[in-house]
C-alpha atoms as a PDB file:
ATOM      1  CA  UNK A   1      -8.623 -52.912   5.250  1.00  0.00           C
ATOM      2  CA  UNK A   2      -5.909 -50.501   5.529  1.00  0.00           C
ATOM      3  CA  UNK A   3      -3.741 -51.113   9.154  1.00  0.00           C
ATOM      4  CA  UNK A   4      -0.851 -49.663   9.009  1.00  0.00           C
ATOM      5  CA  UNK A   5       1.716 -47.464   7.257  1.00  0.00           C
ATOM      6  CA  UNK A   6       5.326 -48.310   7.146  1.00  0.00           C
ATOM      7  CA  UNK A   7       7.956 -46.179   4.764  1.00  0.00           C
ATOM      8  CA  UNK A   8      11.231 -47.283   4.316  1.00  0.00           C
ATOM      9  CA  UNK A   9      14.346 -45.324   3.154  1.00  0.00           C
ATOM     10  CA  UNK A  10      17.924 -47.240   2.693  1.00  0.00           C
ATOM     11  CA  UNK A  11      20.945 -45.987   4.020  1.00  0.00           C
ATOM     12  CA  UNK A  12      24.419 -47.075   2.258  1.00  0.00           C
ATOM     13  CA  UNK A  13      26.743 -46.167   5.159  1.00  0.00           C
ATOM     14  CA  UNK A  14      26.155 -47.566   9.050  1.00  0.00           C
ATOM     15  CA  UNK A  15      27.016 -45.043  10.666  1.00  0.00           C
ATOM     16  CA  UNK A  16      24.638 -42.631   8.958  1.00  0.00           C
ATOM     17  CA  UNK A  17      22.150 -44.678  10.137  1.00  0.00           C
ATOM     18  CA  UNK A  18      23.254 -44.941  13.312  1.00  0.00           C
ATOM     19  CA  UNK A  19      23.128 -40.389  13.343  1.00  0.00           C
ATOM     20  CA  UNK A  20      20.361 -40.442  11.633  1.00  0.00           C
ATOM     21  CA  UNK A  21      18.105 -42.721  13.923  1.00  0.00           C
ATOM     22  CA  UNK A  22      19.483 -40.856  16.849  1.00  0.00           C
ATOM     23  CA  UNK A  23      18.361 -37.350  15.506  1.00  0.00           C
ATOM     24  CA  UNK A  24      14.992 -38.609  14.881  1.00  0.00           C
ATOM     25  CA  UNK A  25      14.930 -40.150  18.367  1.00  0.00           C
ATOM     26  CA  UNK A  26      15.811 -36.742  19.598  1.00  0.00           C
ATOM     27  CA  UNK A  27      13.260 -34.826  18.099  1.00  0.00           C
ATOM     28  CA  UNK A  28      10.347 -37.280  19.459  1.00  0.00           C
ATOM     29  CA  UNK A  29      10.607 -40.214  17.678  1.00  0.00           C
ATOM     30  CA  UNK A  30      10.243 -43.338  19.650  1.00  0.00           C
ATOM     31  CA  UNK A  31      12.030 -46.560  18.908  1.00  0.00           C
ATOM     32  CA  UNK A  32       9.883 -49.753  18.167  1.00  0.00           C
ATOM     33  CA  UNK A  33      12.954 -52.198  18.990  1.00  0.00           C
ATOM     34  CA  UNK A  34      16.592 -52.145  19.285  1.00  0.00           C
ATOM     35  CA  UNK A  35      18.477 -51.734  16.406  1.00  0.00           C
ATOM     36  CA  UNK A  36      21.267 -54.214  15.550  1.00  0.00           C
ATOM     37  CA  UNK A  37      23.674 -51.405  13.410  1.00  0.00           C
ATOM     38  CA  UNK A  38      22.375 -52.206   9.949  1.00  0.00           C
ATOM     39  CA  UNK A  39      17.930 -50.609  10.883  1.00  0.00           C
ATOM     40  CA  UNK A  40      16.488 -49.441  12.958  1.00  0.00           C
ATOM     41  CA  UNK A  41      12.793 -48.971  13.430  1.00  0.00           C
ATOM     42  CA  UNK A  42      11.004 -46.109  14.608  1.00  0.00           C
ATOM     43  CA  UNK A  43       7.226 -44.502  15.350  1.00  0.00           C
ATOM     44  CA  UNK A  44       5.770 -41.483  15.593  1.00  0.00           C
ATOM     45  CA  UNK A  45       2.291 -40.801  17.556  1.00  0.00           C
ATOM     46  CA  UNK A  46       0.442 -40.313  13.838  1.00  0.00           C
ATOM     47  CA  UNK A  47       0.929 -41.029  10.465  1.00  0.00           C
ATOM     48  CA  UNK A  48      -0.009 -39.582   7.129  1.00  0.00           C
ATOM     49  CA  UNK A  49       0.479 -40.145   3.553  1.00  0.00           C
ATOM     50  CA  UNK A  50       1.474 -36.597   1.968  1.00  0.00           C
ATOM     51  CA  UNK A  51       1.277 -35.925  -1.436  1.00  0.00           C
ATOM     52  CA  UNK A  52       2.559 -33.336  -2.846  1.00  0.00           C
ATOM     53  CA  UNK A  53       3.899 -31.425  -6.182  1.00  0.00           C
ATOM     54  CA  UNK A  54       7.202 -29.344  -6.348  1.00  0.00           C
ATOM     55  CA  UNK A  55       5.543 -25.886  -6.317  1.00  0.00           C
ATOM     56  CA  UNK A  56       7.613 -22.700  -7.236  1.00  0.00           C
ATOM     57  CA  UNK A  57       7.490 -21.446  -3.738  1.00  0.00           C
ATOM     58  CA  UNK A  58      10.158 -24.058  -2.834  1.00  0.00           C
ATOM     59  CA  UNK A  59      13.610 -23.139  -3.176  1.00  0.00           C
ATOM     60  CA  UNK A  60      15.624 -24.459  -6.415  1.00  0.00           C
ATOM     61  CA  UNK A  61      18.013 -26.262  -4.008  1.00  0.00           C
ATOM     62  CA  UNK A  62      14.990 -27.983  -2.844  1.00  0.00           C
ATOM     63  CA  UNK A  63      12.956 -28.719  -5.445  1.00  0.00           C
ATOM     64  CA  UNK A  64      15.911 -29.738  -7.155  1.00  0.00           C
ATOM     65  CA  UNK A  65      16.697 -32.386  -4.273  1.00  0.00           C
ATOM     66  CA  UNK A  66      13.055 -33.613  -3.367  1.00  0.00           C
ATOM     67  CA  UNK A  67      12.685 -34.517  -7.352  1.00  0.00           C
ATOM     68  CA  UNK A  68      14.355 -38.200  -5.827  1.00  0.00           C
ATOM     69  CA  UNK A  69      11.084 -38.666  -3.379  1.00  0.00           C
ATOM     70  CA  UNK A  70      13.102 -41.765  -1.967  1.00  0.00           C
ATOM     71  CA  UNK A  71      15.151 -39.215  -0.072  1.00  0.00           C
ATOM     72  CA  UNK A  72      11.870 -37.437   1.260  1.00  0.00           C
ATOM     73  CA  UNK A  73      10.270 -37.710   4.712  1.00  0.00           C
ATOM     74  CA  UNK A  74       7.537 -35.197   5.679  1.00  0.00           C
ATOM     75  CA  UNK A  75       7.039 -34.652   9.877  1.00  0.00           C
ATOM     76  CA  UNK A  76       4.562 -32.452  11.566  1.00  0.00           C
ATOM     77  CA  UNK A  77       5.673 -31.332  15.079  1.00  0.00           C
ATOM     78  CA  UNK A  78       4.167 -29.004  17.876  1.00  0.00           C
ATOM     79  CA  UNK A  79       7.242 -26.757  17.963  1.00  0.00           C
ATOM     80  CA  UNK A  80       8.802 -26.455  15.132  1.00  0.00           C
ATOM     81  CA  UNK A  81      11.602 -24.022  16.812  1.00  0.00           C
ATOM     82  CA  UNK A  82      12.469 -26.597  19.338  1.00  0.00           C
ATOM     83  CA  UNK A  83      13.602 -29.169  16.015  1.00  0.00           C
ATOM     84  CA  UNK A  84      15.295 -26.284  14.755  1.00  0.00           C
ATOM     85  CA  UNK A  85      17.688 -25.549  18.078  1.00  0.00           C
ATOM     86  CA  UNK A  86      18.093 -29.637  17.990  1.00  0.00           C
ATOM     87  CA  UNK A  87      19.260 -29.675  14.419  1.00  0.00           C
ATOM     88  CA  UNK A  88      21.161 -26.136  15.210  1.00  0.00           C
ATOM     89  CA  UNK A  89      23.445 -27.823  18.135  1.00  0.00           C
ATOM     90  CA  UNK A  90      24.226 -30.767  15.722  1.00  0.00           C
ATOM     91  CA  UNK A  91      24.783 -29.001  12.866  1.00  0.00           C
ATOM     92  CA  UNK A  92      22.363 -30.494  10.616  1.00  0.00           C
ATOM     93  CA  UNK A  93      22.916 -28.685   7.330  1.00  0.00           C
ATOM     94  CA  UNK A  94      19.663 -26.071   6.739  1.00  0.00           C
ATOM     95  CA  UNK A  95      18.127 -26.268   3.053  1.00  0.00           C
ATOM     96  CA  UNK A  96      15.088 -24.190   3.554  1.00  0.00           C
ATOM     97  CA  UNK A  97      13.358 -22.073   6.154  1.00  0.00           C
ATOM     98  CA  UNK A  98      10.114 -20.436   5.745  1.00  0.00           C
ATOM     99  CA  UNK A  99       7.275 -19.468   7.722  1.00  0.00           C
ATOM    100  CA  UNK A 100       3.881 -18.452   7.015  1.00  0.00           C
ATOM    101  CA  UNK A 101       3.160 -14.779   8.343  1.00  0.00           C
ATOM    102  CA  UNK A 102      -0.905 -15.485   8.227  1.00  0.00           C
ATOM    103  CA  UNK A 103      -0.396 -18.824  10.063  1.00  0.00           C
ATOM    104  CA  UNK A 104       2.384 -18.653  11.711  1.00  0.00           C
ATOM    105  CA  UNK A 105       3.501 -21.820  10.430  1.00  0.00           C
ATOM    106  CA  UNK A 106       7.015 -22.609   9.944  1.00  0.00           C
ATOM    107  CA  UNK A 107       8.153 -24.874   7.123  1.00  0.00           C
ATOM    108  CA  UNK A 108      12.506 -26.007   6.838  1.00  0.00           C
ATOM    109  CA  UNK A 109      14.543 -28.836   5.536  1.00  0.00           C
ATOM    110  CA  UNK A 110      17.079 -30.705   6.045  1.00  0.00           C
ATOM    111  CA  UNK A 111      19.345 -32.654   5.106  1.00  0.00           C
ATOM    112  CA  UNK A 112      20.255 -35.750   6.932  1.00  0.00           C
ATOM    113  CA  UNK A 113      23.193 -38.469   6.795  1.00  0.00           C
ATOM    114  CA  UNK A 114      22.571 -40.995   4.079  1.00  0.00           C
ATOM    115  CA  UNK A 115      21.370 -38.330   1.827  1.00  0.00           C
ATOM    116  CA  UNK A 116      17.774 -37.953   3.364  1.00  0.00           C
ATOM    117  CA  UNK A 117      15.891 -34.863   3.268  1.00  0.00           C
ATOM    118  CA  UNK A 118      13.731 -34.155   6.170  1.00  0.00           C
ATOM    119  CA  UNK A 119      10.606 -31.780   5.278  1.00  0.00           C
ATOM    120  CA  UNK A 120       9.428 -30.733   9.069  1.00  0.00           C
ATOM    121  CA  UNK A 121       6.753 -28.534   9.717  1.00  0.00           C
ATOM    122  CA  UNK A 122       3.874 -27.129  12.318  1.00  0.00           C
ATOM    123  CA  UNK A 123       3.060 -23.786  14.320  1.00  0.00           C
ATOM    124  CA  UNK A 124       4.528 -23.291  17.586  1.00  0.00           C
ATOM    125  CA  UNK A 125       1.649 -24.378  20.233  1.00  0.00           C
ATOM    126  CA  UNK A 126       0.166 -20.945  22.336  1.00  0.00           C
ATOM    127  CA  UNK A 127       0.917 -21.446  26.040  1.00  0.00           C
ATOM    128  CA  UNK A 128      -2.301 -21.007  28.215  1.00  0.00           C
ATOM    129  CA  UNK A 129      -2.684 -18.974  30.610  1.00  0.00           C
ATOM    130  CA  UNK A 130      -2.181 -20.117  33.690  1.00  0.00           C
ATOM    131  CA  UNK A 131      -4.074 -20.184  37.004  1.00  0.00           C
ATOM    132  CA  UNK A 132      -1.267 -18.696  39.630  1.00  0.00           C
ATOM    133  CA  UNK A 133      -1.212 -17.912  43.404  1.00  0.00           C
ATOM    134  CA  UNK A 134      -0.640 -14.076  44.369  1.00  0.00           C
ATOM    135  CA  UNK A 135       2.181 -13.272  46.880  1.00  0.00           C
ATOM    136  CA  UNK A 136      -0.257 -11.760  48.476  1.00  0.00           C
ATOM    137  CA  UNK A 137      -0.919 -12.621  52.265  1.00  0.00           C
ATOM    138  CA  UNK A 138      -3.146  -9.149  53.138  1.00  0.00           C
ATOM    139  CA  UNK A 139      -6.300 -10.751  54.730  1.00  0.00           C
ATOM    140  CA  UNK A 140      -5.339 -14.155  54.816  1.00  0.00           C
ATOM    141  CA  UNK A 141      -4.555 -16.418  57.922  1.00  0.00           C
ATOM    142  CA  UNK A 142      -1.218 -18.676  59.017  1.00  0.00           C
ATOM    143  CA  UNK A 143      -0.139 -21.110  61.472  1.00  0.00           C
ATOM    144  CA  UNK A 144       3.548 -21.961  61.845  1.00  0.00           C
ATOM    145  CA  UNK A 145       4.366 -24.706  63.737  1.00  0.00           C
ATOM    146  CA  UNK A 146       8.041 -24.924  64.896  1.00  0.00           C
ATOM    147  CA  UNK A 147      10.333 -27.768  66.446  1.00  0.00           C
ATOM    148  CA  UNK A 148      11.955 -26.604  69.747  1.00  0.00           C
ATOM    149  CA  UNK A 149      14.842 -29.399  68.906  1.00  0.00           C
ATOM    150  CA  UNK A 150      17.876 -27.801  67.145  1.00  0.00           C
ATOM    151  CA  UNK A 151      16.640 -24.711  67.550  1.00  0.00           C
ATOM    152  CA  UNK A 152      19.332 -22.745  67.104  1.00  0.00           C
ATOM    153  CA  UNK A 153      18.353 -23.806  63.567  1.00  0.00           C
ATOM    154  CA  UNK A 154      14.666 -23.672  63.910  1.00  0.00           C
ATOM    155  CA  UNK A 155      14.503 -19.940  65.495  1.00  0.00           C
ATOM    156  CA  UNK A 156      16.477 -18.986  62.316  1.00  0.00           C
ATOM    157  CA  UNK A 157      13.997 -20.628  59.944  1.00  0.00           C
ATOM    158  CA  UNK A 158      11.178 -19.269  61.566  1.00  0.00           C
ATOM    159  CA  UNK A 159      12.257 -15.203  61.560  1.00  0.00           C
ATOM    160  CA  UNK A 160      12.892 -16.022  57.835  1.00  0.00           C
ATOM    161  CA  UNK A 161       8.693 -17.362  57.853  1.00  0.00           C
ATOM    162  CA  UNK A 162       8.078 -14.481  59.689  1.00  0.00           C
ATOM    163  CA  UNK A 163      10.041 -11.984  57.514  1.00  0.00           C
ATOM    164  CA  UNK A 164       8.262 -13.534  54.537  1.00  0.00           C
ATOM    165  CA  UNK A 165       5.309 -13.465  55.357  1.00  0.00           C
ATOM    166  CA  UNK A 166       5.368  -9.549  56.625  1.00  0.00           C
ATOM    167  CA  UNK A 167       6.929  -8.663  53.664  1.00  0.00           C
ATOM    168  CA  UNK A 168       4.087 -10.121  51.908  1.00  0.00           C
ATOM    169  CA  UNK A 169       1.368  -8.019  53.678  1.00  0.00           C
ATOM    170  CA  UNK A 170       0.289 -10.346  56.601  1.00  0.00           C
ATOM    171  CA  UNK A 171      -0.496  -9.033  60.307  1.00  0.00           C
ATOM    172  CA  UNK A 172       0.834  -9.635  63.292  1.00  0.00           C
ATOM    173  CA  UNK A 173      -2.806 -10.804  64.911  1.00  0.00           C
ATOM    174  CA  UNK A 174      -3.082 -13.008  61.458  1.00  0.00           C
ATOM    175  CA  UNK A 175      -0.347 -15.313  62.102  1.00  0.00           C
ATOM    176  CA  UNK A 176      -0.343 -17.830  65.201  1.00  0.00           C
ATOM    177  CA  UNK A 177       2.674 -19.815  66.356  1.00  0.00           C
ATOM    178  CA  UNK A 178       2.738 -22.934  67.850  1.00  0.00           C
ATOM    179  CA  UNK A 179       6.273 -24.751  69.458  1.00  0.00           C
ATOM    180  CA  UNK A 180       6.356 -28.406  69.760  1.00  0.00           C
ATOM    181  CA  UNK A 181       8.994 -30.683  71.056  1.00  0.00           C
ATOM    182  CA  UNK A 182      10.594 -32.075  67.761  1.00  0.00           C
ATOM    183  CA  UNK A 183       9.627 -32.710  64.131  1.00  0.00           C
ATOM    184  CA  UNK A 184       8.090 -36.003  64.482  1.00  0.00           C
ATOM    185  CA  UNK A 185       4.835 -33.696  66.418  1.00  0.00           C
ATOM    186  CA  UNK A 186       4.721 -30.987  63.487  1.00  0.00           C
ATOM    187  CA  UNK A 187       2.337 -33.647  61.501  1.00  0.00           C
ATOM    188  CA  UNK A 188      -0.003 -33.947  64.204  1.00  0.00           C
ATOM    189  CA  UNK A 189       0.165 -30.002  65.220  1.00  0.00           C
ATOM    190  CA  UNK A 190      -0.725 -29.155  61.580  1.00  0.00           C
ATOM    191  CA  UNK A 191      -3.178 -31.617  61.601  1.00  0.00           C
ATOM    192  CA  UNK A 192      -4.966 -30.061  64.233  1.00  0.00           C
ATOM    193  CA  UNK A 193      -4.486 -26.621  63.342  1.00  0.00           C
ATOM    194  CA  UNK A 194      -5.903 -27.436  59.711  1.00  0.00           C
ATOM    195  CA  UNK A 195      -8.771 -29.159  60.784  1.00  0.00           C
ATOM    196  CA  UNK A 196      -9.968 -26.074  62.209  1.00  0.00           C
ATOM    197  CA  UNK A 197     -10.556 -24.189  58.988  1.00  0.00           C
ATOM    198  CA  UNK A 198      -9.082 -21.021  60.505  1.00  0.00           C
ATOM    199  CA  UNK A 199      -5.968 -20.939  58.336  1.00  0.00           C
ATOM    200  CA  UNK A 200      -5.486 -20.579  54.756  1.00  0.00           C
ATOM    201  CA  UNK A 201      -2.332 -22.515  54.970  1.00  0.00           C
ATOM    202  CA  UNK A 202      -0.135 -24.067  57.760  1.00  0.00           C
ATOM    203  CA  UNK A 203       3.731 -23.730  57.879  1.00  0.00           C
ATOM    204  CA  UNK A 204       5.869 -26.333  58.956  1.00  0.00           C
ATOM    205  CA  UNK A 205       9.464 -25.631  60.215  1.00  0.00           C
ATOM    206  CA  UNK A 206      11.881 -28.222  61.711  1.00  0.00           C
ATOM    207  CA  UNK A 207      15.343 -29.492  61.492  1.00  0.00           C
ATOM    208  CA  UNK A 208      16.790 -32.966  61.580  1.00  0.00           C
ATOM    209  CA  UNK A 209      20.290 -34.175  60.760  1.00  0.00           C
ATOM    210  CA  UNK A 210      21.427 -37.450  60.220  1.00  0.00           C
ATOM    211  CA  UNK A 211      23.267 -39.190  62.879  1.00  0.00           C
ATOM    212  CA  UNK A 212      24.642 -42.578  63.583  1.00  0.00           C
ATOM    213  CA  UNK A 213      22.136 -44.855  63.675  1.00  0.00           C
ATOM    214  CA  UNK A 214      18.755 -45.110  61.578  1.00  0.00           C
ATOM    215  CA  UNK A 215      16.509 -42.688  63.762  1.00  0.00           C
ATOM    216  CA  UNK A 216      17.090 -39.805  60.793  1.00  0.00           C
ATOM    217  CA  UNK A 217      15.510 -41.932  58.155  1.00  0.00           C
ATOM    218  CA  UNK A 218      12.889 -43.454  60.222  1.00  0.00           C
ATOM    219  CA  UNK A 219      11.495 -39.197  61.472  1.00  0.00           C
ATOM    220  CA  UNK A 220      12.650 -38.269  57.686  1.00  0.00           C
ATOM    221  CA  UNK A 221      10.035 -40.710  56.209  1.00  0.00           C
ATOM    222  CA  UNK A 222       7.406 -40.173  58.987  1.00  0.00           C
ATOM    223  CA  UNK A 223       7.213 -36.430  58.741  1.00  0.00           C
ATOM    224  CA  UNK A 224       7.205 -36.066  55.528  1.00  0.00           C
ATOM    225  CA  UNK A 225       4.278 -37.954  54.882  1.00  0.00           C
ATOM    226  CA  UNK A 226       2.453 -36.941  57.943  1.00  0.00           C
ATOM    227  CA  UNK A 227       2.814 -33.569  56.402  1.00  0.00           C
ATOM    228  CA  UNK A 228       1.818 -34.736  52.744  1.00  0.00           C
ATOM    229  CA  UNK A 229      -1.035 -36.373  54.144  1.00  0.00           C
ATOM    230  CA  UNK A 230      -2.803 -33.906  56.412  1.00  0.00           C
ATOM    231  CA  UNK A 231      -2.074 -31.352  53.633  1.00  0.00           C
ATOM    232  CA  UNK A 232      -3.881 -33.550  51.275  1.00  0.00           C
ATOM    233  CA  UNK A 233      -6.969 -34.769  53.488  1.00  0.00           C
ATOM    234  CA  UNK A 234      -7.743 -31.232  55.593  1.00  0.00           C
ATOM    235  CA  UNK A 235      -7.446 -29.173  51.882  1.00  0.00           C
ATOM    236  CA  UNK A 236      -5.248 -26.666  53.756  1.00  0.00           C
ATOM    237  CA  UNK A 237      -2.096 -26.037  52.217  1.00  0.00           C
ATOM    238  CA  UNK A 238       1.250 -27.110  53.874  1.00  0.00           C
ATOM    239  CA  UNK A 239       4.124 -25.620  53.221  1.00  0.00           C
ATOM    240  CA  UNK A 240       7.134 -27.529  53.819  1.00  0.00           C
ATOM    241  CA  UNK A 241      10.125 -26.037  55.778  1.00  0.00           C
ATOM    242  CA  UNK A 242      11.523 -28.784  57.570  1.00  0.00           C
ATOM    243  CA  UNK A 243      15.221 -28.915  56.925  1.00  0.00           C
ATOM    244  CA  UNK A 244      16.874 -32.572  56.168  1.00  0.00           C
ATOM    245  CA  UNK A 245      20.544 -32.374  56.391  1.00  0.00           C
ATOM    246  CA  UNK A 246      23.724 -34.849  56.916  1.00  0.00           C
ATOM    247  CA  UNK A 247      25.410 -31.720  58.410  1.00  0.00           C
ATOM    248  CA  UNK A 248      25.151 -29.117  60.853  1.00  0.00           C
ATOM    249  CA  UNK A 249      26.959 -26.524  58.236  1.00  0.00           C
ATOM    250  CA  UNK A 250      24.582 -27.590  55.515  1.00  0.00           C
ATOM    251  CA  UNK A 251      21.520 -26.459  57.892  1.00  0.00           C
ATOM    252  CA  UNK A 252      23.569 -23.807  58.806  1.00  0.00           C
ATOM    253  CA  UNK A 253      23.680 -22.412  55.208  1.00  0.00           C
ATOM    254  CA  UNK A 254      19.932 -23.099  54.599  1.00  0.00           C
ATOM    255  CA  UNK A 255      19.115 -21.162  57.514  1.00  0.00           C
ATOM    256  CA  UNK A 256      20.173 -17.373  56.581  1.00  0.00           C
ATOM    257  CA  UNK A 257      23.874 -17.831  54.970  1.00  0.00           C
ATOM    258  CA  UNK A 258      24.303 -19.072  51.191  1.00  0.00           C
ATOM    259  CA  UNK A 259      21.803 -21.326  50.330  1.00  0.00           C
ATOM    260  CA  UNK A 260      19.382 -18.902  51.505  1.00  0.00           C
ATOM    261  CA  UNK A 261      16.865 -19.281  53.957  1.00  0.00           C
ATOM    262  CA  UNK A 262      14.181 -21.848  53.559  1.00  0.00           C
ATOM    263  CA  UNK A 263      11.766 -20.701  56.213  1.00  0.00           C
ATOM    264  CA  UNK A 264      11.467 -17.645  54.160  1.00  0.00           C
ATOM    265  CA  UNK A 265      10.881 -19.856  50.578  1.00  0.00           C
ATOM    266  CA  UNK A 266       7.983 -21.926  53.097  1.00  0.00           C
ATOM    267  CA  UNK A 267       6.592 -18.521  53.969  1.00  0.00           C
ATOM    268  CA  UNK A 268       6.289 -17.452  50.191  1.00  0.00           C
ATOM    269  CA  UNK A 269       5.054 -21.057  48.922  1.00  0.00           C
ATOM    270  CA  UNK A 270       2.321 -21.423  51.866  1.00  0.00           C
ATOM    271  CA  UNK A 271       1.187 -17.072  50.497  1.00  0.00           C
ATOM    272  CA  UNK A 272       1.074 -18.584  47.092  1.00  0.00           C
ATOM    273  CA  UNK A 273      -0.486 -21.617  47.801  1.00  0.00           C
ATOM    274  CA  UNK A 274      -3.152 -20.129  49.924  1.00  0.00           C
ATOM    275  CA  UNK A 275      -4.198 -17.641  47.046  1.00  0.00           C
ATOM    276  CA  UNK A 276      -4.392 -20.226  44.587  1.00  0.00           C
ATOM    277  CA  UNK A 277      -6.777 -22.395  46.598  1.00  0.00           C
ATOM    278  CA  UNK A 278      -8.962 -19.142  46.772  1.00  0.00           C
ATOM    279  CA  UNK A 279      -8.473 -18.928  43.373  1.00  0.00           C
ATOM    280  CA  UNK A 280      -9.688 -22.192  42.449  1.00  0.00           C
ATOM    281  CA  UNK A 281     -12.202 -21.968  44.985  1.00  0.00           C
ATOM    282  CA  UNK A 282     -13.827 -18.926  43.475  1.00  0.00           C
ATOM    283  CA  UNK A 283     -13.976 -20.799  39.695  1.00  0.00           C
ATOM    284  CA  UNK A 284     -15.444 -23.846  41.461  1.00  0.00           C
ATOM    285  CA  UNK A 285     -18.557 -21.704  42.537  1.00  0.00           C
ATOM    286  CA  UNK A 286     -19.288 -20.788  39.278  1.00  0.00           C
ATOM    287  CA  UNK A 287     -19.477 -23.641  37.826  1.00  0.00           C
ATOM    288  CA  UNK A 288     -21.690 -24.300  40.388  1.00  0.00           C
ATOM    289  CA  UNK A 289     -23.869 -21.802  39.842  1.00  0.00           C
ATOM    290  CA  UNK A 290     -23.250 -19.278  42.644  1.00  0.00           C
ATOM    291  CA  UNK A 291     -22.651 -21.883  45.239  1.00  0.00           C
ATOM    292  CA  UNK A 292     -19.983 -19.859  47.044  1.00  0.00           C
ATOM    293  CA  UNK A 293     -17.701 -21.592  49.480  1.00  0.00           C
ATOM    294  CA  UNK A 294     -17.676 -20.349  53.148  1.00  0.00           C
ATOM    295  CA  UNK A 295     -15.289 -16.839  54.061  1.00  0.00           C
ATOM    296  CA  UNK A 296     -13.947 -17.561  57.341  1.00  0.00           C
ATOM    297  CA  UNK A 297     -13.405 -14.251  59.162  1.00  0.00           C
ATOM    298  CA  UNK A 298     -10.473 -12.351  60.444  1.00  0.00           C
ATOM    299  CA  UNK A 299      -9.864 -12.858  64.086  1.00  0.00           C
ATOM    300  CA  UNK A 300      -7.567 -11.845  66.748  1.00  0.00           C
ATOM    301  CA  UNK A 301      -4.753 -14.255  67.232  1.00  0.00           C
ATOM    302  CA  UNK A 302      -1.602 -13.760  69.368  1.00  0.00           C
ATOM    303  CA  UNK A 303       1.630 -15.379  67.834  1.00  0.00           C
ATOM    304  CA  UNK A 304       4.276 -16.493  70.120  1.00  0.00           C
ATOM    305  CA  UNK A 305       4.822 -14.580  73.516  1.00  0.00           C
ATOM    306  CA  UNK A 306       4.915 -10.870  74.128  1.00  0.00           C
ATOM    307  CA  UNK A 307       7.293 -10.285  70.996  1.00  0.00           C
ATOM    308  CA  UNK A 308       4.677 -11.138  68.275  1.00  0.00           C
ATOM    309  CA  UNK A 309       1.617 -10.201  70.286  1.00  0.00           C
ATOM    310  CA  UNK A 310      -0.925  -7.964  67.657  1.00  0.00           C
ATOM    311  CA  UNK A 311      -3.618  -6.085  68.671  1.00  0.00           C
ATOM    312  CA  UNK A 312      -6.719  -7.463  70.126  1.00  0.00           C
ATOM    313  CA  UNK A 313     -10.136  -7.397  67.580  1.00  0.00           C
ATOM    314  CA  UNK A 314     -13.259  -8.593  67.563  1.00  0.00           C
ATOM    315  CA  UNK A 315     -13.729 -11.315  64.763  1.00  0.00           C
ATOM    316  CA  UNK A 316     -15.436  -9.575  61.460  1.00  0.00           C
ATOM    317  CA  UNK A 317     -18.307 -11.876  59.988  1.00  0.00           C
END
């Protein structure tokens, strides 16, 4: 029984091969074993045998070229514009382009080193639509918890979280703010804050830079996967805004000057992130049949001292 196809085409200079195995490579091919300059060999994720008869609709240059079917190879791709840019930017020389206005389908040729014509063809694949987070915070709930260390840093990051998240249409009474000595306690804040179920995400804000001795790698590694992991276990989204830097002027220009400020960007990602849990949340319950998940009500929260302080509400059910 049939187990394989294998089609061979000969090449009379080296270095054509050697251009022509590296444009197929480019445009997805993948290479079977290492060439040693005179083959090379080469697969693709499916083969077929294509038959075919030099119909009018080809041009004469073509027709008149793919009468030596030695010279042919046929490819189907998933983007057919994306071979086209490749074979643009080297120059490939173009022998026919046509494309199907029922189908969309896009048929060209050309012609390779060592006199090979390549015959590629397919429709460009339709993106989905994709399931996104609104920046939206009206009606949802956030914790930021903020190192007190470096906190002429810190205090920067977090008017940027606080900036953002206003901007995006939170409250005053729907945000809560909790200090703790340095980063290596944000995990374990978070932690406890998600485990409560009151937020929709949890925003984490710290700065460490590197210093002399191994201490920056060892906090690096630990509160970055203390983070990870209580985002991951407690289903709460964590947004991370903990600044890593060798240098005091690199935090300084993450924190408000050129590179932006990142406690702002943690603000927007943790609004995204909490919509798109809703989101996901809401098309879970359908599949379940109108098993809803649980709404956990807007109550009053007082963030930081007198300077954040919102007005006082009785929790909505």
């Amino acid at each position: 029984m049939l187990k394989s196809l294998h089609i061979g085409r000969y090449v009379g200079d080296p270095k054509d091969l050697l251009v022509l195995a590296e444009f197929l490579r480019a445009i997805g091919f993948e290479a079977v074993e290492e060439g040693d300059g005179r083959s090379a060999m080469l697969s693709a994720p499916l083969a077929l045998l294509s038959l075919n008869s030099l119909a009018k609709e080809y041009p004469a240059e073509v027709r008149e070229r793919l009468k030596d079917v030695n010279r042919l190879l046929v490819i189907e791709v998933t983007n057919p514009d994306a071979v086209f840019e490749i074979a643009e930017k080297r120059k490939v020389k173009l022998l026919g382009d046509v494309t199907n206005p029922k189908t969309n389908e896009r048929s060209f040729s050309l012609e390779l080193p060592g006199e090979i014509i390549l015959a590629i063809h397919g429709r460009p694949e339709e993106a989905e639509a994709a399931i996104e987070g609104q920046l939206n915070a009206a009606g949802k709930r956030f914790a930021i918890v903020v190192s007190r260390f470096n906190s002429f840093i810190t205090e920067r990051l977090l008017q940027g979280a606080l900036d953002g998240l206003r901007r995006a249409g939170a409250e005053n009474q729907d945000i809560t703010l909790v200090r703790v000595p340095g980063s290596f306690e944000i995990p374990s804040a978070a932690r406890t804050l998600a485990e409560t179920k009151k937020y929709d995400a949890i925003i984490c804000i710290g700065c460490l830079l590197r210093g002399d001795t191994a201490h920056y790698d060892v906090i690096v590694n630990e509160v970055t996967r203390g983070i990870g992991q209580s985002a991951q276990e407690t289903g709460v989204p964590h947004a991370f805004g903990v600044l890593t830097c060798d240098t005091l002027e690199q935090a300084i220009d993450r924190a408000g000057l050129k590179m932006g400020n990142k406690g702002l960007d943690a603000a927007l990602a943790a609004v995204e992130m909490a919509n798109l849990r809703a989101v996901v949340g809401r098309r879970s319950s359908v599949v379940r049949k109108g098993k809803g998940r649980n709404v956990v009500g807007r109550s009053s929260l007082v963030v930081g001292k007198n300077k954040y302080r919102g007005k006082s509400n009785k929790p909505k059910r």
